[in-house]
PDB file of N, CA and C in Angstrom:
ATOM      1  N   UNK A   1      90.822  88.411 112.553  1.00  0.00           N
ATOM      2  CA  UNK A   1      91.182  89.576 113.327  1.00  0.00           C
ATOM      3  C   UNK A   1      92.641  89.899 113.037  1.00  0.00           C
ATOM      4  N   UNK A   2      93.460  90.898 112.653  1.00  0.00           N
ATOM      5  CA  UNK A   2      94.655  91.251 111.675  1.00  0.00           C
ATOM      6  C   UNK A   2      94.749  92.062 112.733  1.00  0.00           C
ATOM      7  N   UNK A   3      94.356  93.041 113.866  1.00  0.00           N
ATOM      8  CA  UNK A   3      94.748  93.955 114.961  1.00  0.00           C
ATOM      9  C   UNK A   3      94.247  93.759 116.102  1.00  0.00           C
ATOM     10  N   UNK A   4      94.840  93.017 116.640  1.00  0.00           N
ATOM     11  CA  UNK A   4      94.650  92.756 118.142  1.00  0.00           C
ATOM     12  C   UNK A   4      95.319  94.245 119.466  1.00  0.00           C
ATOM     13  N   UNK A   5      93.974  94.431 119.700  1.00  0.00           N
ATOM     14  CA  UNK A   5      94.214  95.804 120.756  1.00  0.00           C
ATOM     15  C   UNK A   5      95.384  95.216 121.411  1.00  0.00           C
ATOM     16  N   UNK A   6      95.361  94.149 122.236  1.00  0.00           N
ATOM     17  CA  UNK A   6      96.378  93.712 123.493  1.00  0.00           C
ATOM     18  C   UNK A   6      97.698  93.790 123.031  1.00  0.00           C
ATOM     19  N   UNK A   7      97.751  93.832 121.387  1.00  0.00           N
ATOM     20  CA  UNK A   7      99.114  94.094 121.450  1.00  0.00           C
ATOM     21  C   UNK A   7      99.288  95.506 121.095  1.00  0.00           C
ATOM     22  N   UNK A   8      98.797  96.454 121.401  1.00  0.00           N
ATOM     23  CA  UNK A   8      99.193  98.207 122.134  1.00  0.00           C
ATOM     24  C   UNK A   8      99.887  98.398 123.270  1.00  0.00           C
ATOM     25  N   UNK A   9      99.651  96.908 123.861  1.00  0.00           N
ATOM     26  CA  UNK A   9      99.804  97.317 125.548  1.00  0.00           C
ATOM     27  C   UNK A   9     101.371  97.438 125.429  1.00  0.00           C
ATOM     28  N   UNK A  10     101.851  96.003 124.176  1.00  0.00           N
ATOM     29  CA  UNK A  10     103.289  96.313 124.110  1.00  0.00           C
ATOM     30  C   UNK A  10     103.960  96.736 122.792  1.00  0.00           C
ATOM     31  N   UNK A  11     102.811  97.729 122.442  1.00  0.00           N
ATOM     32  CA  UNK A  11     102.965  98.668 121.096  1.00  0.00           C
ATOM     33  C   UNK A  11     103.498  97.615 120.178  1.00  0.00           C
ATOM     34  N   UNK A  12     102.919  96.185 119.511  1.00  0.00           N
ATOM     35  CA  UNK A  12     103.527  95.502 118.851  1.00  0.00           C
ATOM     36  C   UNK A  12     102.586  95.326 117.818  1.00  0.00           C
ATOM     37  N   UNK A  13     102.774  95.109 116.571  1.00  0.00           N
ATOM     38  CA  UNK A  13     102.269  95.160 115.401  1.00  0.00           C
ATOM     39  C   UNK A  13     102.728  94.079 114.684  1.00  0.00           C
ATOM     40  N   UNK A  14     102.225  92.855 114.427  1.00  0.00           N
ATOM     41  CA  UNK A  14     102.234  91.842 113.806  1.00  0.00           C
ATOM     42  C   UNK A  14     101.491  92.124 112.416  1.00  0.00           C
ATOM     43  N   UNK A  15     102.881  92.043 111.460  1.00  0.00           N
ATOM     44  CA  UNK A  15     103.006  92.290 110.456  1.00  0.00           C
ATOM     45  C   UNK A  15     102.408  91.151 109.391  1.00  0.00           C
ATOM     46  N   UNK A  16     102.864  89.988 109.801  1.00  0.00           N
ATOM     47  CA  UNK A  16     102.276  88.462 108.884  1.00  0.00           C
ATOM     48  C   UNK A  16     102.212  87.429 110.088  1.00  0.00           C
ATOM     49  N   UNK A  17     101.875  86.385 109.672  1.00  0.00           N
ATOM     50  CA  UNK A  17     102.607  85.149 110.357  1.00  0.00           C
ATOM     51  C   UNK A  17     103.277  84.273 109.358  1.00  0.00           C
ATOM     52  N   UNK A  18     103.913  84.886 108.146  1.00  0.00           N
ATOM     53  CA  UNK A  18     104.097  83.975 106.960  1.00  0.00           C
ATOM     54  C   UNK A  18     105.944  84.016 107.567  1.00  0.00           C
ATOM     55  N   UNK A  19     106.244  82.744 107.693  1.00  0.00           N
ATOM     56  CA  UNK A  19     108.043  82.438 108.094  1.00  0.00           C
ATOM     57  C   UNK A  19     108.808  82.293 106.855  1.00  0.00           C
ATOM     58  N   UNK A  20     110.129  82.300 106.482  1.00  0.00           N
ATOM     59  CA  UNK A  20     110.721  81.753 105.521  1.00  0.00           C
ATOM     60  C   UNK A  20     111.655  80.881 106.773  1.00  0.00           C
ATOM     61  N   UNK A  21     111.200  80.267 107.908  1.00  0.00           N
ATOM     62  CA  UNK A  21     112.286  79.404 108.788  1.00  0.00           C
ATOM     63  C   UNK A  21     111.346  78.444 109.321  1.00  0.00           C
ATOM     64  N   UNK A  22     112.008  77.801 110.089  1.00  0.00           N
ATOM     65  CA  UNK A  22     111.101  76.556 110.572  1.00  0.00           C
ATOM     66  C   UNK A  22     111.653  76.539 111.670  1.00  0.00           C
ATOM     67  N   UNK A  23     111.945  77.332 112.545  1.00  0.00           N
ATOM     68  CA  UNK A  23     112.686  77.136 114.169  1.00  0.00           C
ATOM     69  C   UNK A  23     111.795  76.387 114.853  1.00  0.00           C
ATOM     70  N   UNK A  24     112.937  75.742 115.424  1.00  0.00           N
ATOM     71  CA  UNK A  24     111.911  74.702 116.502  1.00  0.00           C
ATOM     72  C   UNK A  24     111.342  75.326 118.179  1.00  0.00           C
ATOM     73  N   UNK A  25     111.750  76.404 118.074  1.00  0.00           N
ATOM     74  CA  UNK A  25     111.715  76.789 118.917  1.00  0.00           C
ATOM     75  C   UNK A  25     110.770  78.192 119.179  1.00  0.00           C
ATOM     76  N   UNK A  26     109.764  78.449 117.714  1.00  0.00           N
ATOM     77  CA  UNK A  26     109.697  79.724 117.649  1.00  0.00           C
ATOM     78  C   UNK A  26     108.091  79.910 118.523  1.00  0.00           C
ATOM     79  N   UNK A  27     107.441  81.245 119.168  1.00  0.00           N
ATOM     80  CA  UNK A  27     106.760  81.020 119.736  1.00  0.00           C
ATOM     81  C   UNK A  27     105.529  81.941 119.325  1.00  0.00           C
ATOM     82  N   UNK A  28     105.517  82.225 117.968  1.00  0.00           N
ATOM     83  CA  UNK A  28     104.580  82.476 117.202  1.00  0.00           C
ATOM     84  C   UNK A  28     104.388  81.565 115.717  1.00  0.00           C
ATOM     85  N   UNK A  29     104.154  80.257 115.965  1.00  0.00           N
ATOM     86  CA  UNK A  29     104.250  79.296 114.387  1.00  0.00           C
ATOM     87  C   UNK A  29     102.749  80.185 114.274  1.00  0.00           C
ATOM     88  N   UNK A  30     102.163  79.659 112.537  1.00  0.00           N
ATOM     89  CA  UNK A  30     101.203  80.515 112.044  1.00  0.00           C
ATOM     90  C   UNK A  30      99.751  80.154 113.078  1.00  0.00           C
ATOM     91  N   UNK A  31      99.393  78.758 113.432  1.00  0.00           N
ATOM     92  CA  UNK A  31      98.540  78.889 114.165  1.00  0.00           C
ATOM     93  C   UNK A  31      98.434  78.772 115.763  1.00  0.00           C
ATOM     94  N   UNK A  32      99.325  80.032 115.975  1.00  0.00           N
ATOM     95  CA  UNK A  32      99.112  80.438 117.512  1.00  0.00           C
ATOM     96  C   UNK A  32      98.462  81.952 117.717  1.00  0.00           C
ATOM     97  N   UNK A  33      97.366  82.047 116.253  1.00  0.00           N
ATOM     98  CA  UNK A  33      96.519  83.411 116.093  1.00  0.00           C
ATOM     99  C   UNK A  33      96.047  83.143 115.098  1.00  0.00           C
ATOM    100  N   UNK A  34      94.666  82.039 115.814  1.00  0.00           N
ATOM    101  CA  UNK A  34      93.613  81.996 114.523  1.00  0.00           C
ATOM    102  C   UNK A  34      92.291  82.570 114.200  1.00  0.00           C
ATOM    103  N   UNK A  35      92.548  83.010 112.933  1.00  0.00           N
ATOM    104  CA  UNK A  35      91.454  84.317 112.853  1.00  0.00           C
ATOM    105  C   UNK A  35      92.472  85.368 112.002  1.00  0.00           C
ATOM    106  N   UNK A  36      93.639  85.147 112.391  1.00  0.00           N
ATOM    107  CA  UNK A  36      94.787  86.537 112.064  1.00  0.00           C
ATOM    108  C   UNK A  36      94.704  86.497 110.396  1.00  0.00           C
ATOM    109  N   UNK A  37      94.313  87.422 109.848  1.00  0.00           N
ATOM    110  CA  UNK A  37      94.367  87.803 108.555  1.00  0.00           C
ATOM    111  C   UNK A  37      95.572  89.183 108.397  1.00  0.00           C
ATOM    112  N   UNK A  38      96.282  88.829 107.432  1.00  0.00           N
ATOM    113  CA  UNK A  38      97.894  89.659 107.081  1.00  0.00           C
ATOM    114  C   UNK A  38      96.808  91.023 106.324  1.00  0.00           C
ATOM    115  N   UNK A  39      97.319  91.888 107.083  1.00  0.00           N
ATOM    116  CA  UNK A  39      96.552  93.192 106.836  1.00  0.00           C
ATOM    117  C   UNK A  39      97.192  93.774 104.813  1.00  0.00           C
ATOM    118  N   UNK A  40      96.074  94.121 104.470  1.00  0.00           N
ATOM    119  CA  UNK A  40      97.350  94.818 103.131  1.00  0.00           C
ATOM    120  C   UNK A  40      97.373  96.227 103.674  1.00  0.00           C
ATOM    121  N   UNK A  41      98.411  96.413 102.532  1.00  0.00           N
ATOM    122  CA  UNK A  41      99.529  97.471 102.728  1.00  0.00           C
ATOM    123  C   UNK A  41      99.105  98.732 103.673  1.00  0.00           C
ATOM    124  N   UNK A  42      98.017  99.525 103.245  1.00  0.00           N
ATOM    125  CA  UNK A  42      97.401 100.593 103.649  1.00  0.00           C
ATOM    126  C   UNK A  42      96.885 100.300 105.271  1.00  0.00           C
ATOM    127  N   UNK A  43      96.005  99.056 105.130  1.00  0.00           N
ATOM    128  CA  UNK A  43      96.170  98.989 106.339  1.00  0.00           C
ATOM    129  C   UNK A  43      97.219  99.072 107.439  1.00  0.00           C
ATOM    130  N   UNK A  44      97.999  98.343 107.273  1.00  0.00           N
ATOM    131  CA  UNK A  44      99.217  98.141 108.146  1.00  0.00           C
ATOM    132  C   UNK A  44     100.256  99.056 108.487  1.00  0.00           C
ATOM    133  N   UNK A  45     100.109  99.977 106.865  1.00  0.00           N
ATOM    134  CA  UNK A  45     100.878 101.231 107.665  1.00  0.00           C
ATOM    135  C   UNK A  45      99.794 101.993 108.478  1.00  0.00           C
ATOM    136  N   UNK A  46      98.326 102.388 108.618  1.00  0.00           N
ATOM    137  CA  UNK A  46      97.461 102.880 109.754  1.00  0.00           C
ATOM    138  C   UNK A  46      97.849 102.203 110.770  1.00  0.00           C
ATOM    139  N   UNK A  47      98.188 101.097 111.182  1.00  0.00           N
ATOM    140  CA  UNK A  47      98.233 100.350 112.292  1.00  0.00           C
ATOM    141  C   UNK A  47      99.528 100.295 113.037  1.00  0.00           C
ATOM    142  N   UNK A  48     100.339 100.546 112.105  1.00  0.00           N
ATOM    143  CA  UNK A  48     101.712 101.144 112.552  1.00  0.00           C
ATOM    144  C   UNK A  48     101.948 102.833 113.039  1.00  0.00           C
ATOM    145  N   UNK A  49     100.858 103.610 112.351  1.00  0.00           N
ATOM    146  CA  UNK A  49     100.982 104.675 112.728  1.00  0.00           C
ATOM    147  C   UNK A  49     100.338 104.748 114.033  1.00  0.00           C
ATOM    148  N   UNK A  50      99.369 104.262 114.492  1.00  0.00           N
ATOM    149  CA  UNK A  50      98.598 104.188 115.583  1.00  0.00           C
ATOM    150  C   UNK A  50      99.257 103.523 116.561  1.00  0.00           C
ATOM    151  N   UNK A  51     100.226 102.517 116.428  1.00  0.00           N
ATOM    152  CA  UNK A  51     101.127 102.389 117.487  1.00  0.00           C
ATOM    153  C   UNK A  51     101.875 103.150 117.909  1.00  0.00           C
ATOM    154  N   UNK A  52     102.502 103.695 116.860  1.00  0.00           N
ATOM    155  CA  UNK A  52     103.689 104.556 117.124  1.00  0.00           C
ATOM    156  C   UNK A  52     102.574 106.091 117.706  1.00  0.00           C
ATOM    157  N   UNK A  53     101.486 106.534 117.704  1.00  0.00           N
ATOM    158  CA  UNK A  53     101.118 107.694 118.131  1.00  0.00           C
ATOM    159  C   UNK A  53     100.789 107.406 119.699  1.00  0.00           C
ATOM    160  N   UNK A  54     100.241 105.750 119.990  1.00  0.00           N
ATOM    161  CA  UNK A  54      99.847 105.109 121.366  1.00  0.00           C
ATOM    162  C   UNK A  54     101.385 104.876 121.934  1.00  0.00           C
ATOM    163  N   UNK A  55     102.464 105.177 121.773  1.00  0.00           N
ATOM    164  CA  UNK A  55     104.005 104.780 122.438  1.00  0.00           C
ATOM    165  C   UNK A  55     104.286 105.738 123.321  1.00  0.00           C
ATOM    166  N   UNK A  56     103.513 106.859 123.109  1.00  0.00           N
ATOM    167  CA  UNK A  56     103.490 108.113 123.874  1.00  0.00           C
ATOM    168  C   UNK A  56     105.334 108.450 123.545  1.00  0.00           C
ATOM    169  N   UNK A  57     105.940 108.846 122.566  1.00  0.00           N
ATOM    170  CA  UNK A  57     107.175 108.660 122.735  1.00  0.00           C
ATOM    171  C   UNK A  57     108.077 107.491 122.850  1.00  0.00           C
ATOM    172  N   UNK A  58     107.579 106.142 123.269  1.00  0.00           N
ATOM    173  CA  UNK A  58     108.084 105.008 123.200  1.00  0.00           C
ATOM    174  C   UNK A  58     108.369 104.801 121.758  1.00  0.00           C
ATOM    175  N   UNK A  59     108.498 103.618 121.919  1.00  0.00           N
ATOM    176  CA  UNK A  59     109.010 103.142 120.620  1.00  0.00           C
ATOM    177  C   UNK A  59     107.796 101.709 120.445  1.00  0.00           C
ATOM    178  N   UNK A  60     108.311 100.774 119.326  1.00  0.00           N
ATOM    179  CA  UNK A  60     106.977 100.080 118.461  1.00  0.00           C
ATOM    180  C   UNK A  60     107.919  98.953 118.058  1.00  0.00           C
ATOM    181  N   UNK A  61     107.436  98.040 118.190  1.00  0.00           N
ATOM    182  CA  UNK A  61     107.827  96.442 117.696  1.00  0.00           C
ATOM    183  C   UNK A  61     107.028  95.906 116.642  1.00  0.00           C
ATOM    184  N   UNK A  62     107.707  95.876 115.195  1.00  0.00           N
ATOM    185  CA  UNK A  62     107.154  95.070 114.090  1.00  0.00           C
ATOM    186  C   UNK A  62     107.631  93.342 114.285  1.00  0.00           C
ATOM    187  N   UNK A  63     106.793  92.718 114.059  1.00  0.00           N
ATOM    188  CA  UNK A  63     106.903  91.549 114.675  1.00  0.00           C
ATOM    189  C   UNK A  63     105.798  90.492 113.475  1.00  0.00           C
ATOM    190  N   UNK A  64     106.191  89.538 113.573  1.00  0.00           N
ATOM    191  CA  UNK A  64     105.834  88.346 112.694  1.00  0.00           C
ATOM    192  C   UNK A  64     104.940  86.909 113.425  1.00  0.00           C
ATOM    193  N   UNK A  65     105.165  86.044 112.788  1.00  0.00           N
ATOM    194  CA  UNK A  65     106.052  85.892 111.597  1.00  0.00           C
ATOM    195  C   UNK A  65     107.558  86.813 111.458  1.00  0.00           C
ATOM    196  N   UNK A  66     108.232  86.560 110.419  1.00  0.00           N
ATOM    197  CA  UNK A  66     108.988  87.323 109.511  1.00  0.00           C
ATOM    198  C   UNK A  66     108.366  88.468 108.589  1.00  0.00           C
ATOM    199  N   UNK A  67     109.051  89.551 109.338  1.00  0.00           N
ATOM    200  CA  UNK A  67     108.415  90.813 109.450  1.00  0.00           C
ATOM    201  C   UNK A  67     108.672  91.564 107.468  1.00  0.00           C
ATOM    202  N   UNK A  68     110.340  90.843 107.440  1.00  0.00           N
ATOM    203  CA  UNK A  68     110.721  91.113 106.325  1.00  0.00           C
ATOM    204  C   UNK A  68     110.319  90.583 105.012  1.00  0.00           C
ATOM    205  N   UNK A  69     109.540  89.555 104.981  1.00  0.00           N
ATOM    206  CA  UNK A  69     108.843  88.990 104.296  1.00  0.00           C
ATOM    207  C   UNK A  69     107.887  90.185 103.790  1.00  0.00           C
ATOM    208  N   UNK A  70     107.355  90.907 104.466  1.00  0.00           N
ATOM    209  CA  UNK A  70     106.287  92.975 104.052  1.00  0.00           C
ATOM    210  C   UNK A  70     107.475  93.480 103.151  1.00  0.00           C
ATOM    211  N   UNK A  71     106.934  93.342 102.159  1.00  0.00           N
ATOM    212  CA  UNK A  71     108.015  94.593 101.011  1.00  0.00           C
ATOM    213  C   UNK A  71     107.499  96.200 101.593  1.00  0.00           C
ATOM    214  N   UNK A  72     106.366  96.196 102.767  1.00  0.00           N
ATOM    215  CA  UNK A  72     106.175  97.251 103.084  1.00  0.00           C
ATOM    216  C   UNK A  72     106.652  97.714 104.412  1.00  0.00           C
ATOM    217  N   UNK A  73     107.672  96.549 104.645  1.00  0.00           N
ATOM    218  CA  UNK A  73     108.522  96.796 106.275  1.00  0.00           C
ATOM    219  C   UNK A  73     109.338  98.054 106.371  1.00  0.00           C
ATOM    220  N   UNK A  74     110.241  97.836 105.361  1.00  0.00           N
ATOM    221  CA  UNK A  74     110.774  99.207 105.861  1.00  0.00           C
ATOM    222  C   UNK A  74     110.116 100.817 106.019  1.00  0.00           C
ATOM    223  N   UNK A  75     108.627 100.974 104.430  1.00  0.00           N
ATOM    224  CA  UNK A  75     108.407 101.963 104.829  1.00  0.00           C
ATOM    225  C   UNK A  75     107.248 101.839 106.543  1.00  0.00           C
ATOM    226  N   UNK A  76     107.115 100.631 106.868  1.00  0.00           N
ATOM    227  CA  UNK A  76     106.174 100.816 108.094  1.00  0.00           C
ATOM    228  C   UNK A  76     107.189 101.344 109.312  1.00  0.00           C
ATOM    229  N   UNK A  77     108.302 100.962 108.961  1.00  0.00           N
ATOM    230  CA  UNK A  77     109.476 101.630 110.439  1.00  0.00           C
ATOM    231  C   UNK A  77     109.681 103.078 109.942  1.00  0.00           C
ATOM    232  N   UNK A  78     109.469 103.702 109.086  1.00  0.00           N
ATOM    233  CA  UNK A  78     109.780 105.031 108.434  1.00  0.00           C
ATOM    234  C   UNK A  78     108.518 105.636 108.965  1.00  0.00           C
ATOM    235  N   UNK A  79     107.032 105.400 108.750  1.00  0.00           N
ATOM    236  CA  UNK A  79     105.956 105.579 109.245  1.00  0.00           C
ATOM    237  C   UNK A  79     105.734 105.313 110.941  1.00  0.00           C
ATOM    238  N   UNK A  80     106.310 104.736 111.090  1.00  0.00           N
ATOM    239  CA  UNK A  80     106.362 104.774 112.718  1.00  0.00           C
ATOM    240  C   UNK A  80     107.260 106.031 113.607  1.00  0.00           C
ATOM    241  N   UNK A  81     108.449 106.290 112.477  1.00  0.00           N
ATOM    242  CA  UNK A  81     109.213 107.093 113.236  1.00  0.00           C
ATOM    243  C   UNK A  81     108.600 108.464 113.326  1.00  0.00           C
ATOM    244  N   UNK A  82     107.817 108.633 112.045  1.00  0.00           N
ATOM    245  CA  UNK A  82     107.239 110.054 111.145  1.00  0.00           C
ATOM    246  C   UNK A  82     106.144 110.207 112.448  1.00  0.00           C
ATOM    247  N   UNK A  83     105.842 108.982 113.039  1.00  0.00           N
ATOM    248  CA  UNK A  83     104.524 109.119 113.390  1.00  0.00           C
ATOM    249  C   UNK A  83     104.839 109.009 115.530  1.00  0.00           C
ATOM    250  N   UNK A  84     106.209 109.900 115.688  1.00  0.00           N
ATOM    251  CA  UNK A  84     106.380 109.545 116.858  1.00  0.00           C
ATOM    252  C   UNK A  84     106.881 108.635 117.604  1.00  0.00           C
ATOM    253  N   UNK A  85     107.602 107.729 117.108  1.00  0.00           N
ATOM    254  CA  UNK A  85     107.807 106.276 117.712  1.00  0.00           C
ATOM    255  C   UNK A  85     109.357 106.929 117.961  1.00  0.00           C
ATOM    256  N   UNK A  86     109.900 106.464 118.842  1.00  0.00           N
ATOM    257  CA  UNK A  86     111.236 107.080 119.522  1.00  0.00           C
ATOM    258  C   UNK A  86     112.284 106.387 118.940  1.00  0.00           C
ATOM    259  N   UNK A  87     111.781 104.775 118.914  1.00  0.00           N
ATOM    260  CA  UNK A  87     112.829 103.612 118.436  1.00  0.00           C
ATOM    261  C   UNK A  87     111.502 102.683 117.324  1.00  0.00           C
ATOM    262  N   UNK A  88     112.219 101.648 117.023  1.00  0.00           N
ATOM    263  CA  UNK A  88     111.395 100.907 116.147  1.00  0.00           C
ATOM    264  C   UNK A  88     112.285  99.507 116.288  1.00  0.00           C
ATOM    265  N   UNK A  89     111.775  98.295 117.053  1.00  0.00           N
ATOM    266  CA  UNK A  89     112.658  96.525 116.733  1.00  0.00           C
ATOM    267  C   UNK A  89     111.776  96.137 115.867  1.00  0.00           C
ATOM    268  N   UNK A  90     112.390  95.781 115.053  1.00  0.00           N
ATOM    269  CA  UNK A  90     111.972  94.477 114.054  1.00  0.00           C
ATOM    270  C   UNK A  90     112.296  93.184 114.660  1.00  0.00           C
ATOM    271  N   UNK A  91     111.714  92.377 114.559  1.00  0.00           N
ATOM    272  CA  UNK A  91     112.004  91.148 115.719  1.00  0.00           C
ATOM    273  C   UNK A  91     111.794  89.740 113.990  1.00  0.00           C
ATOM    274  N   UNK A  92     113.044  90.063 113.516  1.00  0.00           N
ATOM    275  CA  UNK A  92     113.556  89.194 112.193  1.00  0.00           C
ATOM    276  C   UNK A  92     114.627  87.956 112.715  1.00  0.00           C
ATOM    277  N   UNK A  93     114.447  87.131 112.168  1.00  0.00           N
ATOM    278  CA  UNK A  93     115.599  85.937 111.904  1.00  0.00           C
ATOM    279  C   UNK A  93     116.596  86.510 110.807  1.00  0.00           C
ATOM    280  N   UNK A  94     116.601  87.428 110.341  1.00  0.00           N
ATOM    281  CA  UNK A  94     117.701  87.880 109.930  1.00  0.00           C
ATOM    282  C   UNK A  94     118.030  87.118 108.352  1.00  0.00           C
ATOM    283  N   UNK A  95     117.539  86.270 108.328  1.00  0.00           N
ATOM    284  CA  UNK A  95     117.786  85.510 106.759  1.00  0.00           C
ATOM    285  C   UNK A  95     117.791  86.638 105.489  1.00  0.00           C
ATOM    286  N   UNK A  96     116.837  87.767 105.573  1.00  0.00           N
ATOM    287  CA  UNK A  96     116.405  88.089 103.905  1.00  0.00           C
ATOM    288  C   UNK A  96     117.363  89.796 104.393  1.00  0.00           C
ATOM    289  N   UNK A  97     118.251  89.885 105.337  1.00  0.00           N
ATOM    290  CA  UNK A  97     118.669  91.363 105.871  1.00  0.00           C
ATOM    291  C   UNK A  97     120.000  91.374 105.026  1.00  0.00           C
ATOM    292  N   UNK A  98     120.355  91.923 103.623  1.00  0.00           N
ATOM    293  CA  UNK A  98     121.523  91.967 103.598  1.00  0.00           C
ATOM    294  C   UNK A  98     122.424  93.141 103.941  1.00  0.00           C
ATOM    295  N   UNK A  99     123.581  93.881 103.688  1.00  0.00           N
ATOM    296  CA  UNK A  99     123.796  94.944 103.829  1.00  0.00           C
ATOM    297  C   UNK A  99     122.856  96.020 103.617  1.00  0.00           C
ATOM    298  N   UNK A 100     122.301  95.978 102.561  1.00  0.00           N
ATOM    299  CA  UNK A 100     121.758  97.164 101.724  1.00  0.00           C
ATOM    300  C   UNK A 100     120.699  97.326 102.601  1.00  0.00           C
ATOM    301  N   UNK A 101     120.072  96.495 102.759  1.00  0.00           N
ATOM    302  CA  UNK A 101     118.358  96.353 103.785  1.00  0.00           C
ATOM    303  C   UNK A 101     118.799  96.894 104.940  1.00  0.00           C
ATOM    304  N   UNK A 102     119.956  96.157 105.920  1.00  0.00           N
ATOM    305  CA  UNK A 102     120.483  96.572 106.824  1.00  0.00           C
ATOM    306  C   UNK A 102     120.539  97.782 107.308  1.00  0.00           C
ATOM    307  N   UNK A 103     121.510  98.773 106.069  1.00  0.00           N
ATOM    308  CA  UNK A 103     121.359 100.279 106.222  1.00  0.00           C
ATOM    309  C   UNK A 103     120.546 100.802 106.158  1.00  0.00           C
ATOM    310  N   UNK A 104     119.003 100.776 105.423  1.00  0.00           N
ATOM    311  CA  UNK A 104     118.263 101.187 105.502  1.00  0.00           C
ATOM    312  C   UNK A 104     117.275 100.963 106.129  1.00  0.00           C
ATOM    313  N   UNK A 105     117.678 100.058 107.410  1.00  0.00           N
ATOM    314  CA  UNK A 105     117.143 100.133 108.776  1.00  0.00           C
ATOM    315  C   UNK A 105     117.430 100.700 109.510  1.00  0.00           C
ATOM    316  N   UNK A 106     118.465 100.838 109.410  1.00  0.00           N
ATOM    317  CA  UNK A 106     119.309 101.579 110.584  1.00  0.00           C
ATOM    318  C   UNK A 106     118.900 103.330 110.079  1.00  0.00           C
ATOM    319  N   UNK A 107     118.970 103.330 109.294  1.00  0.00           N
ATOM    320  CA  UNK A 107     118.678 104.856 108.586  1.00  0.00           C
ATOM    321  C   UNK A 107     116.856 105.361 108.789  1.00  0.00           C
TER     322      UNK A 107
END
């Protein structure tokens, strides 16, 4: 299962569960969603658009795993915005964000 309705309720879109970290503390390790298959590309931007159209104006949480690990992350926050989403968190450990990525999050 790669789209779990319940997470609409908090417009969140789990992108992978694949980490490049090992926090001891983290509260999605890969098997705390078994069944979860990492959607490809096409999919995931539909599933991002469908959040962002269910936000009613809200905004949409890409979420992991490590979200940045998707070479298709940034265009899924671009597709979220296109698609209504007010705001967009990426909920990253920050490891693979350098400047360049950075700005073109923020952008």
């Amino acid at each position: 299962m790669a789209f779990r309705e319940d997470h609409l309720v908090k417009n969140l879109v789990r992108v992978t569960l694949r980490c490049n970290a090992r926090c001891v503390f983290c509260n999605i390790p890969p098997e705390s969603e078994p069944g979860f298959e990492e959607p490809d590309a096409k999919t995931l931007l539909r599933q991002v658009a469908r959040a962002a159209r269910q936000s009613a104006g809200g905004g949409i949480v890409l979420s992991g795993g490590e979200p940045t690990l998707r070479k298709e992350m940034l265009e899924a926050a671009s597709t979220a915005r296109r698609s209504g989403a007010a705001w967009v968190e990426v909920q990253t450990n920050g490891l693979l964000v350098a400047a360049k990525t950075a700005r073109a999050m923020a952008d």
